[in-house]
Protein backbone atom coordinates (compact mmCIF):
# COMPACT_ATOMS: atom_id res chain seq x y z
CA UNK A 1 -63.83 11.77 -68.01
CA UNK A 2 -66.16 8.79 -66.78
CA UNK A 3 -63.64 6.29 -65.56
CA UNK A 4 -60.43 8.20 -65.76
CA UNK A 5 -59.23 6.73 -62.45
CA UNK A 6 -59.97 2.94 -63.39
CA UNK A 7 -58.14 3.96 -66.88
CA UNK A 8 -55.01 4.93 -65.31
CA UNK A 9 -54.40 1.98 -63.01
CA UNK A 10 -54.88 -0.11 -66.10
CA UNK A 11 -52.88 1.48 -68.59
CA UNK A 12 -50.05 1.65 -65.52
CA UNK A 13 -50.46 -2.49 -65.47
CA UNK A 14 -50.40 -2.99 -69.32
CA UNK A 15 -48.11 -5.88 -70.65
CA UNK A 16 -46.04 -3.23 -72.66
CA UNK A 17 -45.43 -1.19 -69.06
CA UNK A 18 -44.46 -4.12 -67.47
CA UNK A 19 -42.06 -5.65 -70.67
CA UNK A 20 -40.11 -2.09 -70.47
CA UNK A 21 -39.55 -2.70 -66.43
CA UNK A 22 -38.11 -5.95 -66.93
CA UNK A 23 -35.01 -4.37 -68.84
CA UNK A 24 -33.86 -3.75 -64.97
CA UNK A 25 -32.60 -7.37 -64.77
CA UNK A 26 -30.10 -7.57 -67.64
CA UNK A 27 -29.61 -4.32 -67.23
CA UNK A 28 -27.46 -4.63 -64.62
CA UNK A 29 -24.94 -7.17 -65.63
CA UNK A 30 -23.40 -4.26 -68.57
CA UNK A 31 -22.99 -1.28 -65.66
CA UNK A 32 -19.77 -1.21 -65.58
CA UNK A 33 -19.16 -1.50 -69.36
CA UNK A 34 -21.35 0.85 -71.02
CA UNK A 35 -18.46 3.27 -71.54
CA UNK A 36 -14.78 3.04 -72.51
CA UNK A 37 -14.07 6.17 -73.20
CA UNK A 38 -15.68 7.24 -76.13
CA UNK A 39 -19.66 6.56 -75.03
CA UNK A 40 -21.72 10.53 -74.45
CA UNK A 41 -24.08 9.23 -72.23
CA UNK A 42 -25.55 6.03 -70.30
CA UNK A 43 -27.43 3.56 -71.23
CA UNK A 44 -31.73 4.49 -71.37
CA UNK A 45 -32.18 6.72 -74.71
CA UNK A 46 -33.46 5.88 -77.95
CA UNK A 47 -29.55 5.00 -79.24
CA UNK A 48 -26.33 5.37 -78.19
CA UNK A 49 -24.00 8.47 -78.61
CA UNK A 50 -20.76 8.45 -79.69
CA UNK A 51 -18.52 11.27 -80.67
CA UNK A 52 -16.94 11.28 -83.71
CA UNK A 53 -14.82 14.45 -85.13
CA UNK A 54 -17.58 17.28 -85.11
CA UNK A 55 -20.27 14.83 -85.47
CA UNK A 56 -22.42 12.04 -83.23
CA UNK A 57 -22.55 8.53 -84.03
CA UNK A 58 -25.49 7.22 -83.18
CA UNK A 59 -26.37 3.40 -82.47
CA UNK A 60 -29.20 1.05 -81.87
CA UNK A 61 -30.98 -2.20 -82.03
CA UNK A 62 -34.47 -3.25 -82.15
CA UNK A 63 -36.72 -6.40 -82.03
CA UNK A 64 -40.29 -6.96 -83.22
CA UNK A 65 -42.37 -9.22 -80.51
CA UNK A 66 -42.16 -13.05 -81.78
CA UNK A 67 -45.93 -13.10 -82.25
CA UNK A 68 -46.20 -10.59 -84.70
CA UNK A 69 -43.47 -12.03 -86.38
CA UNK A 70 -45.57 -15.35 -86.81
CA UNK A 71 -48.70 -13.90 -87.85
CA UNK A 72 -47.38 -11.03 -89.78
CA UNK A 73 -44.43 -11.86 -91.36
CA UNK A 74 -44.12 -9.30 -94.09
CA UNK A 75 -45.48 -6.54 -91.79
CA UNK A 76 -43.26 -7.22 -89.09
CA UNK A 77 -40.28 -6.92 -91.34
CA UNK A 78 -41.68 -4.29 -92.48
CA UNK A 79 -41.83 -2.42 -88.60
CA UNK A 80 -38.20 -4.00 -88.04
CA UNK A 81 -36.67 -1.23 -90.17
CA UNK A 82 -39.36 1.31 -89.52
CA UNK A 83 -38.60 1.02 -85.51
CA UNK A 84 -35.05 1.26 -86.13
CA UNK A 85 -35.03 4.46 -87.99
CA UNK A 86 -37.63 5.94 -85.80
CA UNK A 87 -34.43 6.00 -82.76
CA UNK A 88 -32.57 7.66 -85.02
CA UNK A 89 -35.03 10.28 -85.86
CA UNK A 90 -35.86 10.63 -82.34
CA UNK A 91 -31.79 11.60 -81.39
CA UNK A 92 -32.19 14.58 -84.41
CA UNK A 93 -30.13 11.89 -86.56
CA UNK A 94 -30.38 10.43 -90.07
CA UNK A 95 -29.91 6.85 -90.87
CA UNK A 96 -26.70 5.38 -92.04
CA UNK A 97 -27.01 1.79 -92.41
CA UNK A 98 -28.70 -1.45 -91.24
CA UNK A 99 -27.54 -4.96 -90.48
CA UNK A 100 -30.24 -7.82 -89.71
CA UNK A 101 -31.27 -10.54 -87.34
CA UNK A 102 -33.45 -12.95 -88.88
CA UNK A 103 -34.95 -16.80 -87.82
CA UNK A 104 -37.38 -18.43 -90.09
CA UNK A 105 -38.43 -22.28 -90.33
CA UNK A 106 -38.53 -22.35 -93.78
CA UNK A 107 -38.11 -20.20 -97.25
CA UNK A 108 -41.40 -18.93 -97.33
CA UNK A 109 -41.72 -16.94 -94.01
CA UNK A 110 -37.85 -15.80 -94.24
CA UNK A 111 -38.56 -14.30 -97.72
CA UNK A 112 -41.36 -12.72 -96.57
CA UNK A 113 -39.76 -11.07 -93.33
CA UNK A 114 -37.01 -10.13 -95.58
CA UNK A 115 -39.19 -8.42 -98.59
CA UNK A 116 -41.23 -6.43 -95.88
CA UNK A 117 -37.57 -5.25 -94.58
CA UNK A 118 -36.73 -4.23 -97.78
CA UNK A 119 -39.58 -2.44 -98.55
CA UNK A 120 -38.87 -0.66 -95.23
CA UNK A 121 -35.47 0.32 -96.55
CA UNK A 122 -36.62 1.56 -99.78
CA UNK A 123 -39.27 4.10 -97.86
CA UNK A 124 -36.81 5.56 -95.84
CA UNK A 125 -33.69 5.13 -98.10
CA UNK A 126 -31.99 3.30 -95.05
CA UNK A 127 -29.12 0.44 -96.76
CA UNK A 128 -29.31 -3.23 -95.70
CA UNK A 129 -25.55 -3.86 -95.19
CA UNK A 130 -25.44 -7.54 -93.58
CA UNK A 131 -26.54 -9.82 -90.90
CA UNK A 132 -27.44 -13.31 -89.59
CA UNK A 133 -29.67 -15.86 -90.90
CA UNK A 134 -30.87 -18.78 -88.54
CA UNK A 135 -32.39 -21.23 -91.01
CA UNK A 136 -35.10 -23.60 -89.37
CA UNK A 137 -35.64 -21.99 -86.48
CA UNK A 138 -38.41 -19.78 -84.51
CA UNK A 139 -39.67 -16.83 -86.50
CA UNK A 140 -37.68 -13.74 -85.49
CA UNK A 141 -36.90 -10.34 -86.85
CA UNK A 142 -33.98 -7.55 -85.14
CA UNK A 143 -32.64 -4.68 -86.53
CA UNK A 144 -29.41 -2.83 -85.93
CA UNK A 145 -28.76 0.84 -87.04
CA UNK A 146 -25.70 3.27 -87.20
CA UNK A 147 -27.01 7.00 -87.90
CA UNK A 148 -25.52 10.61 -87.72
CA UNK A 149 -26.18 13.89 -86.06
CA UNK A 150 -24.58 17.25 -86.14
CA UNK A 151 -26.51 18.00 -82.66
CA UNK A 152 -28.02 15.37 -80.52
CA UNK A 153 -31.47 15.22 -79.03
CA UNK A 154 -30.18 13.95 -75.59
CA UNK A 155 -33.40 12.57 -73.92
CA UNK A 156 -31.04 13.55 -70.42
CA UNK A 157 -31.38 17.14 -71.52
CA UNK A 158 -35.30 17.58 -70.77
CA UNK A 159 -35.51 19.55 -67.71
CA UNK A 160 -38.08 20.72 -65.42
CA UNK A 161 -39.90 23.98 -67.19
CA UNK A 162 -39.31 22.59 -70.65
CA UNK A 163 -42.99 22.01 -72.63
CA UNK A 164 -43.74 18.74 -73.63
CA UNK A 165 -44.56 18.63 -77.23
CA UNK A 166 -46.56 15.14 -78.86
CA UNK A 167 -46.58 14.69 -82.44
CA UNK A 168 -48.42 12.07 -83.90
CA UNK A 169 -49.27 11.67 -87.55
CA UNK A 170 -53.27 10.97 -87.30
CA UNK A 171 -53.65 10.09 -90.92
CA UNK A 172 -53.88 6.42 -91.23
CA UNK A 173 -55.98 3.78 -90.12
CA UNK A 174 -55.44 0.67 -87.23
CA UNK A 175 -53.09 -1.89 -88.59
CA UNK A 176 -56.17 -5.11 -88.68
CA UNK A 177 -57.06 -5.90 -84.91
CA UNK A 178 -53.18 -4.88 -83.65
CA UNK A 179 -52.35 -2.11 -81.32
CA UNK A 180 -50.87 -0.63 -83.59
CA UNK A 181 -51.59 2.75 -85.71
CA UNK A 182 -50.59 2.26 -89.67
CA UNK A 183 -49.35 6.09 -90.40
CA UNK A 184 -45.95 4.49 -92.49
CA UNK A 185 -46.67 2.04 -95.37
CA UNK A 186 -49.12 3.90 -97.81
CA UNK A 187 -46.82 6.94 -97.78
CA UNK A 188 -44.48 7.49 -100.66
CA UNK A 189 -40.42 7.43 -100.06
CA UNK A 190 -40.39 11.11 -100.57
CA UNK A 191 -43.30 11.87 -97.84
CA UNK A 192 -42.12 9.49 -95.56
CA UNK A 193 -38.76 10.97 -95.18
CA UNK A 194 -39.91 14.62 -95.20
CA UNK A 195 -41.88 14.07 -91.88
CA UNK A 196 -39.19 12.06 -90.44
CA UNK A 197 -36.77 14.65 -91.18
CA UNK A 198 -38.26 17.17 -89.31
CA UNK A 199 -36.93 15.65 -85.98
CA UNK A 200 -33.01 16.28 -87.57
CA UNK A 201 -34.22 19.69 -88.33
CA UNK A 202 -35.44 20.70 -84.77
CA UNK A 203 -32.56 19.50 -83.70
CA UNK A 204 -29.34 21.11 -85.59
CA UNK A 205 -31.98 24.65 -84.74
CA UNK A 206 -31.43 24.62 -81.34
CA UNK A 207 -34.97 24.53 -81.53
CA UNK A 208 -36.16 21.13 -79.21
CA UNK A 209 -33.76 19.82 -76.35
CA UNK A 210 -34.82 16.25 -76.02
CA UNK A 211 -36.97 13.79 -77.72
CA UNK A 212 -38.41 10.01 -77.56
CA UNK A 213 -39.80 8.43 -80.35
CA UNK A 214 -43.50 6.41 -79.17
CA UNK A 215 -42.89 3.05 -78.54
CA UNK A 216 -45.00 0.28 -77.79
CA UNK A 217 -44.88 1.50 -74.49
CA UNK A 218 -47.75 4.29 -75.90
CA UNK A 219 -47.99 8.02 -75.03
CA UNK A 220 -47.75 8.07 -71.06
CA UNK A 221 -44.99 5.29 -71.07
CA UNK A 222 -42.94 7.40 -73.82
CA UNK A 223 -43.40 10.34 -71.12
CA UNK A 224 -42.60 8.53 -68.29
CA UNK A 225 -39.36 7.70 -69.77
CA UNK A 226 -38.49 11.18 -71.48
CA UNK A 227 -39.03 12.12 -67.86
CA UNK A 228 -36.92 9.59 -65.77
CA UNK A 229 -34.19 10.07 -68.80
CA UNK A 230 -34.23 14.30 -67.22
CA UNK A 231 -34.36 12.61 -63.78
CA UNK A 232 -37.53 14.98 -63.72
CA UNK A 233 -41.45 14.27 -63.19
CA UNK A 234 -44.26 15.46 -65.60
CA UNK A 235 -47.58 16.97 -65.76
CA UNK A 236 -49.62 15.96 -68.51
CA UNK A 237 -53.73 16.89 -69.81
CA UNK A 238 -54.83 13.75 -71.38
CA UNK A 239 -57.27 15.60 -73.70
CA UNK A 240 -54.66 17.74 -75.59
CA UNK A 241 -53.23 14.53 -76.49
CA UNK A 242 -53.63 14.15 -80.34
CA UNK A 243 -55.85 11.36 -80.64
CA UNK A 244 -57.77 10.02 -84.51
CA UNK A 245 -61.65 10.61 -84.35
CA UNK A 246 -63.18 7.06 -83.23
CA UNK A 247 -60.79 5.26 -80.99
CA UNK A 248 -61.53 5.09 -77.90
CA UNK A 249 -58.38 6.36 -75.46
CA UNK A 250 -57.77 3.30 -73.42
CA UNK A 251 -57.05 1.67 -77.07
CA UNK A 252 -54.95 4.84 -78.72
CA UNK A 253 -53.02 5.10 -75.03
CA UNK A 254 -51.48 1.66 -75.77
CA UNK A 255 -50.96 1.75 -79.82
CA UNK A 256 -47.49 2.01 -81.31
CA UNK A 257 -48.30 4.80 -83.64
CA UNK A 258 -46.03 4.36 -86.72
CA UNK A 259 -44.84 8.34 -86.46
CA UNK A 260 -44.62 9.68 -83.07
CA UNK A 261 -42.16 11.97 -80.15
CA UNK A 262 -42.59 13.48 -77.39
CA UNK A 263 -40.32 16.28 -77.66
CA UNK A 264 -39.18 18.96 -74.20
CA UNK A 265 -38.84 22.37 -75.80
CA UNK A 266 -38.51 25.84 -74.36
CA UNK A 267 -41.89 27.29 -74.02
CA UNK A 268 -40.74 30.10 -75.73
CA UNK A 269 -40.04 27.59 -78.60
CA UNK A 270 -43.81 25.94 -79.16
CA UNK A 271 -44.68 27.57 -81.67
CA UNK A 272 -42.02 27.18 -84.02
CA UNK A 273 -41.89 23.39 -83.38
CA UNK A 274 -45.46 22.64 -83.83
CA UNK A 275 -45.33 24.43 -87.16
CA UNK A 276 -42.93 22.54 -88.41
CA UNK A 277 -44.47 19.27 -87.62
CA UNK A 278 -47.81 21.00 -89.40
CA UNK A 279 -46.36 21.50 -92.13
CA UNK A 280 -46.22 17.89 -92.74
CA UNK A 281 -49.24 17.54 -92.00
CA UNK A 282 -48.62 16.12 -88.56
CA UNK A 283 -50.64 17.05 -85.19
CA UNK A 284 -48.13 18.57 -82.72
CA UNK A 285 -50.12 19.99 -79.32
CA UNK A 286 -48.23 20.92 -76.25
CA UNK A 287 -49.64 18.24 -73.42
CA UNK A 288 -47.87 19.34 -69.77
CA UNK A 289 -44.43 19.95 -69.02
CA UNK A 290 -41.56 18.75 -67.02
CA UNK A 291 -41.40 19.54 -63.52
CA UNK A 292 -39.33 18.98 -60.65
CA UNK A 293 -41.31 16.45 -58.70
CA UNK A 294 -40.57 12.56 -58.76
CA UNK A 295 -44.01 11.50 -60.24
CA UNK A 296 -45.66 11.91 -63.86
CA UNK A 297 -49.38 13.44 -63.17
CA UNK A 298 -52.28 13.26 -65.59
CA UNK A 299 -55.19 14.82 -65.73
CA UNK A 300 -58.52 15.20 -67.01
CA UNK A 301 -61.03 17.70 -66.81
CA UNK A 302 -61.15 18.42 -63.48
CA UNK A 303 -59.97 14.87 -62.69
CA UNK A 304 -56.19 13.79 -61.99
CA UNK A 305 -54.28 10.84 -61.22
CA UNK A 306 -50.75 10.06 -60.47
CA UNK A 307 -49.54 7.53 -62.90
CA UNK A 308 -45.90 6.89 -62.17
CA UNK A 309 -44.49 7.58 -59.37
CA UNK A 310 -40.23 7.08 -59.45
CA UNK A 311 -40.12 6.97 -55.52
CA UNK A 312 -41.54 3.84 -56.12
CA UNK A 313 -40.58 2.68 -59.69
CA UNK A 314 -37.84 2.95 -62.54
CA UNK A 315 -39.24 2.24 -65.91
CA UNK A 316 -36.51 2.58 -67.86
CA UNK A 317 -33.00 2.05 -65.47
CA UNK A 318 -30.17 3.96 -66.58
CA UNK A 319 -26.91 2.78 -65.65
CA UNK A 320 -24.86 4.87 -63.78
């Protein structure tokens, strides 16, 4: 691939890379109260898991970037709930409930943040149970969400051997000039929740171990943390990467893609978990593995380049 080197340093540099490694600093003011007792594992997945009974409770927040807020209003609402769910999903959970965070200077752009959030809710039949208004204030837009699994998909449970799966859903189009991939908002309620609900499915099968849902942090950064969460490294071949027809990869590599995990499955499994992401009509290819080294390789063609290394760098810091 012409360039493949130059494309790795600068993906490894992006702004979203470098907003995930600056979690480190508040970080570590809660490591020595993420737990009392009741918490299944540290802080660095998707949402927090809680034992309840026979069942997990899962738990999460989210925040859409300020900016988008501004210039997309309804959108951004819109991605507030969407985001939200997405971490349950990505556990093997289904949503419960959701409470708000919103800022607005004036009636307009609150109404609008608020009708895109509803909309959101009414796709994936997610309840708006509360919140917090700030009235007059900076645009802003957070989400909090409670969900439920019967079996968790602990991203600490990826270990090295395990195939890593990528399922994207290539059937939409760039949301206007953002990085970000529009797979969501033209599906119906029904759809919508079918191909989210495979991820519950997989999980309560036995037949994936750990997942991520694709964050802003893009493909590799989603890997590097599925990897770092198994306290493993990864190989990875850039071209089996499921990637839409006309994008260039530098640009895809750094979208937030609407629907996408990375899922570590038993290679005996593959098969059975890319058909059932296929028959959603979503593009599932096995793209590396984990391993046991302390770096995340990728490679092209006959080209490869290490793009994290963790003897170096955390990206997402668990707390002990």
């Amino acid at each position: 691939m012409e360039g493949f080197h130059s494309l790795m340093k600068r993906l490894k540099r992006s702004q979203a890379l470098e907003r995930k490694k600056a979690i480190s600093a508040p970080l570590q003011a809660f490591e020595h109260v993420w737990n009392f007792g009741h918490t299944e594992a540290p802080i660095g997945d998707d949402a927090a898991i809680m034992k309840v009974g026979e069942d997990y409770l899962l738990f999460s927040c989210d925040g859409i970037i300020p900016a988008l807020v501004k210039q997309e209003p309804y959108w951004a609402g819109f991605c507030a709930v969407l985001v939200s769910a997405s971490d349950i999903y990505a556990m093997g959970g289904k949503p419960l409930a959701l409470v708000n965070m919103l800022s607005a200077p004036d009636e307009q752009l609150s109404s609008l943040i608020a009708e895109g959030m509803a909309e959101g809710c009414r796709k994936l039949a997610v309840p708006m149970v509360g919140g917090h208004f700030f009235p007059h204030e900076t645009e802003g837009v957070a989400t909090a969400i409670i969900g439920r699994a019967d079996k968790v998909l602990d991203a600490t449970k990826g270990q090295a051997g395990h195939s890593l799966i990528v399922a994207l859903d290539l059937v939409g189009k760039p949301y206007k000039d953002y990085l970000q991939w529009n797979s969501t908002s033209f599906l119906s309620a029904e759809e919508l929740q079918r191909k989210f609900n495979v991820l519950p499915a997989l999980a309560s099968s036995g037949l994936a171990h750990a997942a991520r849902d694709i964050s802003n942090a893009g493909v590799l950064g989603t890997i590097v943390m599925l990897a770092e969460n198994g306290r493993c490294g990864a190989e990875v071949n850039l071209g089996k990467i499921p990637k839409p027809p006309g994008i260039e990869w530098e640009r895809w590599l750094q979208m937030y893609p609407g629907y996408g995990f990375v899922l570590a499955v038993d290679p005996s499994k593959e098969s059975e978990v890319i058909r059932a992401f296929e028959w959603e009509g979503i593009q599932a290819n096995v793209v590396g593995k984990l391993t046991n080294e302390a770096y995340v390789i990728v490679t092209a063609d006959e080209e490869s380049s290490v793009f994290w290394d963790f003897r170096e760098n955390n990206l997402v810091v668990e707390t002990k």
